[in-house]
PDB file of N, CA and C in Angstrom:
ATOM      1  N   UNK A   1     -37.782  32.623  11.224  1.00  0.00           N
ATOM      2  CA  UNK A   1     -37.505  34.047  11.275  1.00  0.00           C
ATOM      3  C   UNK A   1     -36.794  34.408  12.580  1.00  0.00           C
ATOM      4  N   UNK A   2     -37.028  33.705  13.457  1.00  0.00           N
ATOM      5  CA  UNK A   2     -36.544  34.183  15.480  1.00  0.00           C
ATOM      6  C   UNK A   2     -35.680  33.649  15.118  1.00  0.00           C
ATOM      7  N   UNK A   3     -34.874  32.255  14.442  1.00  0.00           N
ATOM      8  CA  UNK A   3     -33.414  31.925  13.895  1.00  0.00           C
ATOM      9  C   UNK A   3     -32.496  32.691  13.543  1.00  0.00           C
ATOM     10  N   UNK A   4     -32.849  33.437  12.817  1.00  0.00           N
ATOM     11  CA  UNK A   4     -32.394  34.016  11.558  1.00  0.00           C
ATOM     12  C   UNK A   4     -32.261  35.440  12.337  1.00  0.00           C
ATOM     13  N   UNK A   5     -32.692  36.050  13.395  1.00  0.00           N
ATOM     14  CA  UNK A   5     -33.058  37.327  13.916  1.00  0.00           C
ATOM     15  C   UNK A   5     -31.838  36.938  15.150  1.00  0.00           C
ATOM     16  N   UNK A   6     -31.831  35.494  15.552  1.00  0.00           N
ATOM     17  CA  UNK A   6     -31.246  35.307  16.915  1.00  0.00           C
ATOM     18  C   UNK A   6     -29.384  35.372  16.168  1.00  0.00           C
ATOM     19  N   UNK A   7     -29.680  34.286  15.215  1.00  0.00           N
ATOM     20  CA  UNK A   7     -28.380  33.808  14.798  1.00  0.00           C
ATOM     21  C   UNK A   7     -27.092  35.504  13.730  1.00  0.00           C
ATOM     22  N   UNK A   8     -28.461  36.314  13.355  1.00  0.00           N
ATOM     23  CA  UNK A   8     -27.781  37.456  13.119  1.00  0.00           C
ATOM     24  C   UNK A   8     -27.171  38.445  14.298  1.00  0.00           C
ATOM     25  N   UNK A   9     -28.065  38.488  15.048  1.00  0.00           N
ATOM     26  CA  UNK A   9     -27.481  39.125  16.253  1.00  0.00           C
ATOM     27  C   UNK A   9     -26.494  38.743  17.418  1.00  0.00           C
ATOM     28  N   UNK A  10     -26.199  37.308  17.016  1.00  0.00           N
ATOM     29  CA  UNK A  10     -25.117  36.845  17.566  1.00  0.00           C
ATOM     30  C   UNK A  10     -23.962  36.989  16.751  1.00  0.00           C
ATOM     31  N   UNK A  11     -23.924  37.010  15.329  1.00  0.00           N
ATOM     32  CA  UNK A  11     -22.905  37.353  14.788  1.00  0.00           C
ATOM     33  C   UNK A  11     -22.640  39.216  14.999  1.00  0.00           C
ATOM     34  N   UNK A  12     -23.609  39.785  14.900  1.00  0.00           N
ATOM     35  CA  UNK A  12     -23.322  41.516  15.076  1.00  0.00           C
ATOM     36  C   UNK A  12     -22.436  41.269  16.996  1.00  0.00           C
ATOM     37  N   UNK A  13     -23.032  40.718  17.544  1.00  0.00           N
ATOM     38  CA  UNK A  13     -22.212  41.011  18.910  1.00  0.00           C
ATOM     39  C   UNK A  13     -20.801  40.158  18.609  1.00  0.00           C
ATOM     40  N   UNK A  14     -20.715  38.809  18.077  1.00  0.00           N
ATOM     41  CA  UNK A  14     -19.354  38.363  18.124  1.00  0.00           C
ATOM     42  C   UNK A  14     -18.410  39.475  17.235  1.00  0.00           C
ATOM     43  N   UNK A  15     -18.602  40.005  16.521  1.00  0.00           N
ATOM     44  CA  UNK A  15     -18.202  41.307  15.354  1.00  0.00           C
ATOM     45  C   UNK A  15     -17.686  42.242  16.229  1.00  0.00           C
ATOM     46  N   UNK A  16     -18.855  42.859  16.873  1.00  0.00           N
ATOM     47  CA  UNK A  16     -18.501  43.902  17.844  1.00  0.00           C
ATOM     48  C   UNK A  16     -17.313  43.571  18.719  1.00  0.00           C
ATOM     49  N   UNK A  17     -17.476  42.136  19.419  1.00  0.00           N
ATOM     50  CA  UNK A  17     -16.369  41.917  20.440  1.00  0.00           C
ATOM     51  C   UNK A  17     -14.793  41.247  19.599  1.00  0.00           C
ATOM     52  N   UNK A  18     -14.874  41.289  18.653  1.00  0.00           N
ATOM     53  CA  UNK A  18     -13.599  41.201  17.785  1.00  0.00           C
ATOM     54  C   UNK A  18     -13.238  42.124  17.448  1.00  0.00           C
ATOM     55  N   UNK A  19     -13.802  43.265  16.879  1.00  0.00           N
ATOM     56  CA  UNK A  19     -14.033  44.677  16.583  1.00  0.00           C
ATOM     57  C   UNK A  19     -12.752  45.263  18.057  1.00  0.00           C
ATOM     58  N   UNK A  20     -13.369  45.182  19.481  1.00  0.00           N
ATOM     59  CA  UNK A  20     -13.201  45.778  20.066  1.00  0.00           C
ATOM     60  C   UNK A  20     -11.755  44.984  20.851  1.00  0.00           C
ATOM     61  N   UNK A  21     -12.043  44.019  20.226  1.00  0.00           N
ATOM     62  CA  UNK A  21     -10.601  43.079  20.821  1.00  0.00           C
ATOM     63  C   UNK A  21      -9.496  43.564  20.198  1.00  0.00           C
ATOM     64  N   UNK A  22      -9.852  43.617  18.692  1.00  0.00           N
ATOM     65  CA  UNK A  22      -8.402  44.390  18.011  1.00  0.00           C
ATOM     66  C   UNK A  22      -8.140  45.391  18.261  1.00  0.00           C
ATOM     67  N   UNK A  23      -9.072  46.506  18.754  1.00  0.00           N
ATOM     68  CA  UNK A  23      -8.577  47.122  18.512  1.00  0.00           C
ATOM     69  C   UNK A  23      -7.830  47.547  20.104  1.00  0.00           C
ATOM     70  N   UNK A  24      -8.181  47.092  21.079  1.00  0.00           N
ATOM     71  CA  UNK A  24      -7.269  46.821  22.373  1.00  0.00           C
ATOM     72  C   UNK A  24      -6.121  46.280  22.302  1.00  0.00           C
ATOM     73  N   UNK A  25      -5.886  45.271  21.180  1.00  0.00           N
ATOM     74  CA  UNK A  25      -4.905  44.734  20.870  1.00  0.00           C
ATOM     75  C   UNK A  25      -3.465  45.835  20.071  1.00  0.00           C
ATOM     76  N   UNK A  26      -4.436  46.138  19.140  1.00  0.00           N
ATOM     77  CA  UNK A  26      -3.438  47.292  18.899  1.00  0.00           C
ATOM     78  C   UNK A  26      -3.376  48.510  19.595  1.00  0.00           C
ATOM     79  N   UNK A  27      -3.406  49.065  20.847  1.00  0.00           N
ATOM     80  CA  UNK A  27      -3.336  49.919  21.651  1.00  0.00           C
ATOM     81  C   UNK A  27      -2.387  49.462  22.403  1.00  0.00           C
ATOM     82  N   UNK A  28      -2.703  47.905  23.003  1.00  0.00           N
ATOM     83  CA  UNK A  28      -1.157  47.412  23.889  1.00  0.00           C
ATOM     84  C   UNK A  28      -0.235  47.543  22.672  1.00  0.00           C
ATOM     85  N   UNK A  29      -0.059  47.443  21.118  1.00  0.00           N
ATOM     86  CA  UNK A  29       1.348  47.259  20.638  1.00  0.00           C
ATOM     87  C   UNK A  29       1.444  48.817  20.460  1.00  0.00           C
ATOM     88  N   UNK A  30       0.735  49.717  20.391  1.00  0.00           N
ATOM     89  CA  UNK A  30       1.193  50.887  20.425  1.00  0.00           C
ATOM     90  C   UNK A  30       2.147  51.605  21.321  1.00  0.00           C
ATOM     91  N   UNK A  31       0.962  50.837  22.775  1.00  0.00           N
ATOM     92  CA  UNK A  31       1.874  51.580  24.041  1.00  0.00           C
ATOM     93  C   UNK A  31       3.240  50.480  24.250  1.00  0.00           C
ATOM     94  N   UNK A  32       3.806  49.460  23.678  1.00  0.00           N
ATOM     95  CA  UNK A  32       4.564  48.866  23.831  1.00  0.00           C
ATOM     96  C   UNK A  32       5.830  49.544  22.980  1.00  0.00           C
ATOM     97  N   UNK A  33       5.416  49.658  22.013  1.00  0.00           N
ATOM     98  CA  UNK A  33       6.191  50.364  20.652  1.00  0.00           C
ATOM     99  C   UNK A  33       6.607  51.487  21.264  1.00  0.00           C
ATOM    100  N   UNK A  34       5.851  52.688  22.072  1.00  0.00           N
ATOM    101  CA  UNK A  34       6.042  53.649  22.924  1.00  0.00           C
ATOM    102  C   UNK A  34       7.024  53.788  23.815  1.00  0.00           C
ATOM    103  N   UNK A  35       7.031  52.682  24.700  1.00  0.00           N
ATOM    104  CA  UNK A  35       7.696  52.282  25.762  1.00  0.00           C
ATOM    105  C   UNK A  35       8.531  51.601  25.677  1.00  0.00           C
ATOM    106  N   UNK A  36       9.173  51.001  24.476  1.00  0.00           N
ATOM    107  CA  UNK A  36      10.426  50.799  24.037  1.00  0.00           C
ATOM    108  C   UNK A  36      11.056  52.161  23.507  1.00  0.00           C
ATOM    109  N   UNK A  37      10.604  52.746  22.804  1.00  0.00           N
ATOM    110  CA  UNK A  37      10.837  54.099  22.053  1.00  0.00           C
ATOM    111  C   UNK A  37      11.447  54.780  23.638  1.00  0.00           C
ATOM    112  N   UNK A  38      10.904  55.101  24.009  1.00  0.00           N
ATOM    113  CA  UNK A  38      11.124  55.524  25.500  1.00  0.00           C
ATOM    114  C   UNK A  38      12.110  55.452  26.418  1.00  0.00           C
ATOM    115  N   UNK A  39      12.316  53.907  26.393  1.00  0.00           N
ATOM    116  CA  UNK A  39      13.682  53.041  27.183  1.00  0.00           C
ATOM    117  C   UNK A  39      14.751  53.508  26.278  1.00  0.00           C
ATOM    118  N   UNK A  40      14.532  53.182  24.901  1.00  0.00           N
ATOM    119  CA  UNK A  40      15.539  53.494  24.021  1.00  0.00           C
ATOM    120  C   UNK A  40      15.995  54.197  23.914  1.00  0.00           C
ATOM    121  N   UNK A  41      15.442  55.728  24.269  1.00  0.00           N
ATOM    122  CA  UNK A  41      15.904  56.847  23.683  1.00  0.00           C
ATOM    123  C   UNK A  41      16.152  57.373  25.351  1.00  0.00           C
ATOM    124  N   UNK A  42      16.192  56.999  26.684  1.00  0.00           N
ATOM    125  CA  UNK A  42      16.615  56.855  27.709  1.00  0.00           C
ATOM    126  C   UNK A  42      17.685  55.926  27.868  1.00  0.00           C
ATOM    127  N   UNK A  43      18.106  54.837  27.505  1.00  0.00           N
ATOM    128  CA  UNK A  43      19.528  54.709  27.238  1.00  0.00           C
ATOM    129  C   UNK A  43      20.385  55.489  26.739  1.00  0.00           C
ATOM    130  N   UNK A  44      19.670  55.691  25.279  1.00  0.00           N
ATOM    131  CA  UNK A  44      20.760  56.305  24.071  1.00  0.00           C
ATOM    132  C   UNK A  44      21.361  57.580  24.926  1.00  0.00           C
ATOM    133  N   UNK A  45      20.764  58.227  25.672  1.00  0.00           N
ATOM    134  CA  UNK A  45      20.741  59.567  26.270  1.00  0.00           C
ATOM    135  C   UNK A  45      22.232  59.127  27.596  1.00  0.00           C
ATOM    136  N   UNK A  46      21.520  58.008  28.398  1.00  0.00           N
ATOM    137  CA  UNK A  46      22.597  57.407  29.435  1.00  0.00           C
ATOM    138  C   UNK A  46      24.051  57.350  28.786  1.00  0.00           C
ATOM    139  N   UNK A  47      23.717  56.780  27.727  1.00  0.00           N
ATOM    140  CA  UNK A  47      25.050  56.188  27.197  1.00  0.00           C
ATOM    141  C   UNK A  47      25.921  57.540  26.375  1.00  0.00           C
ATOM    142  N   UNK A  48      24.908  58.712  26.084  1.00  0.00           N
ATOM    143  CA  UNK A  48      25.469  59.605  25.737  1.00  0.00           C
ATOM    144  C   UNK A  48      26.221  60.654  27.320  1.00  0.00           C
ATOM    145  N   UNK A  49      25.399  60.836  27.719  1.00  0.00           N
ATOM    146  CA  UNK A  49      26.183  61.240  29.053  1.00  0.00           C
ATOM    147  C   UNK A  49      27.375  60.631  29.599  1.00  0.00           C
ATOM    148  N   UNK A  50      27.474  59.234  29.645  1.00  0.00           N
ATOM    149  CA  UNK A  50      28.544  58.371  30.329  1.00  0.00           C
ATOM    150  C   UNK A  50      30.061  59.060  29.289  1.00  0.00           C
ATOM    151  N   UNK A  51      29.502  58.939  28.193  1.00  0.00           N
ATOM    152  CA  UNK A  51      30.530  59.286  27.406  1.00  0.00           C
ATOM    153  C   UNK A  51      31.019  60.723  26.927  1.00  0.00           C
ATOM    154  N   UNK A  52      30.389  61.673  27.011  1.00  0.00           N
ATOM    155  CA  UNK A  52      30.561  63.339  27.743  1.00  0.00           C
ATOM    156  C   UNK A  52      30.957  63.153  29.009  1.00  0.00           C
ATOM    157  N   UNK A  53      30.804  62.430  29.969  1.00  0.00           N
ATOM    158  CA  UNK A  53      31.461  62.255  31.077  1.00  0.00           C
ATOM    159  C   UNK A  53      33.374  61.777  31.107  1.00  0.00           C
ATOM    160  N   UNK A  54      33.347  60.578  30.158  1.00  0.00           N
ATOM    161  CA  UNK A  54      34.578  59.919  30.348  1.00  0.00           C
ATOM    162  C   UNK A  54      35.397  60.946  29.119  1.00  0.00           C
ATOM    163  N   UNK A  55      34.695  61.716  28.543  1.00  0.00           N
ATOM    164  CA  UNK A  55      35.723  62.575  27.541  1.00  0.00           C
ATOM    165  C   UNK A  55      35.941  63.454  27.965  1.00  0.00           C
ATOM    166  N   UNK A  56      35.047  64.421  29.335  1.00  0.00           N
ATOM    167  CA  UNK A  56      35.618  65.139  29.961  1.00  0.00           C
ATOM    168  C   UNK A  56      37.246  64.682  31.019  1.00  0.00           C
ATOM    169  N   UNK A  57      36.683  63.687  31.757  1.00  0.00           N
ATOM    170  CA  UNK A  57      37.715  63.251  32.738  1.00  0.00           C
ATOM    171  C   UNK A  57      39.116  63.100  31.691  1.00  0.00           C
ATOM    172  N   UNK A  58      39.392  62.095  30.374  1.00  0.00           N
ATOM    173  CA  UNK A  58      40.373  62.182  29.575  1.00  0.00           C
ATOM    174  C   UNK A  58      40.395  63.305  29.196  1.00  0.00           C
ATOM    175  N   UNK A  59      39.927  64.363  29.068  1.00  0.00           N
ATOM    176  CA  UNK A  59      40.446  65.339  28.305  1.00  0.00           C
ATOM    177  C   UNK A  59      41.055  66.620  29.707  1.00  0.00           C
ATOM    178  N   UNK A  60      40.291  66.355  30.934  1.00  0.00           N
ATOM    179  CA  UNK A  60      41.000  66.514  31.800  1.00  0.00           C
ATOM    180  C   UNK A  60      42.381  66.145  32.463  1.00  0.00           C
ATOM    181  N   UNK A  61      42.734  64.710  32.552  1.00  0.00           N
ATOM    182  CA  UNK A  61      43.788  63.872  32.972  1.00  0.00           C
ATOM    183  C   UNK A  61      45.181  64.480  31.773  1.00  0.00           C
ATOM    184  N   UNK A  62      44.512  64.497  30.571  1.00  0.00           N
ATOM    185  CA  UNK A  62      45.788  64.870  29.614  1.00  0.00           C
ATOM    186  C   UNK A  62      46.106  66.431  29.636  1.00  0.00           C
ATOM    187  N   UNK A  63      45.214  66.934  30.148  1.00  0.00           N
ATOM    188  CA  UNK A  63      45.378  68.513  30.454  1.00  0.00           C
ATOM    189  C   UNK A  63      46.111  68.413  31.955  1.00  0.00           C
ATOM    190  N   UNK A  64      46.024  68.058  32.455  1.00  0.00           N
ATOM    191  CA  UNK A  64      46.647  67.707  33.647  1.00  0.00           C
ATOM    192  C   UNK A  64      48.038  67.485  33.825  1.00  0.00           C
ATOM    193  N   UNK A  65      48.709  66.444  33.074  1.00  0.00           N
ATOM    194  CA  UNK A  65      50.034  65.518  32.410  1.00  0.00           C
ATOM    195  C   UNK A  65      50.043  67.029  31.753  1.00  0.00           C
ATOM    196  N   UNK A  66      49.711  67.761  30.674  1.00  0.00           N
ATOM    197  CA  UNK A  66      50.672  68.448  30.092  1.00  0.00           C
ATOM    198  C   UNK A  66      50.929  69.871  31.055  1.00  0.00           C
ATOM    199  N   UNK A  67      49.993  70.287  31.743  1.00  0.00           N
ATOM    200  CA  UNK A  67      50.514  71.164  33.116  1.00  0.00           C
ATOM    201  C   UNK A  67      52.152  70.758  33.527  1.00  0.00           C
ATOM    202  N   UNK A  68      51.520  69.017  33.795  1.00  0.00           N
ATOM    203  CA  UNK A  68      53.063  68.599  34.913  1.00  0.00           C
ATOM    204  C   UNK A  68      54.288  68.214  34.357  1.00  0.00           C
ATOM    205  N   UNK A  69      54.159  68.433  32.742  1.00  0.00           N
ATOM    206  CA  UNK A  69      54.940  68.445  31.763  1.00  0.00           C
ATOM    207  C   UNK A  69      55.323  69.443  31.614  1.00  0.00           C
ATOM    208  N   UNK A  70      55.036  70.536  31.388  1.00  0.00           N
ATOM    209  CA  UNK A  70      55.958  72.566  31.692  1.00  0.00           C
ATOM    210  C   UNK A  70      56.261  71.996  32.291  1.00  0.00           C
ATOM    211  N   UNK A  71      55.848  71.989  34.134  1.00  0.00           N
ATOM    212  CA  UNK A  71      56.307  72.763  35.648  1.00  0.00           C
ATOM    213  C   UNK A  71      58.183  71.720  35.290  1.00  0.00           C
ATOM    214  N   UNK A  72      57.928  70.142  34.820  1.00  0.00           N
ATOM    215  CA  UNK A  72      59.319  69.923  34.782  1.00  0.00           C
ATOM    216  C   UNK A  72      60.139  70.727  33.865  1.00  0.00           C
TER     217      UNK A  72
END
């Protein structure tokens, strides 16, 4: 019976600590999933600026050329 009482309660704690392993486990892929989401959408944003940037400057430079295109 103290077998059977010992050997159950070692399985309820190994349970528990698998229990609690996964679910730590899936909390790091959450916050990982997060924090790519994150980087990602902090690039996408970089790379959107760079390029509102370089379409201003071209759309400046050709506004520019056609100014110095009248004045001749």
């Amino acid at each position: 019976m103290f077998l059977f009482l010992l050997s159950t309660s070692l399985r309820s704690i190994q349970f528990g600590a698998e229990e609690r392993f996964s679910r730590l486990q899936g909390q790091f892929v959450w916050k990982k999933t997060l924090l790519f989401a994150f980087l990602h959408v902090r690039s996408m944003s970089a790379i959107l600026v760079c390029l509102t940037f370089a379409q201003n400057v071209f759309s400046e430079r050709s506004l520019s050329q056609t100014i110095k295109a009248d004045r001749i």
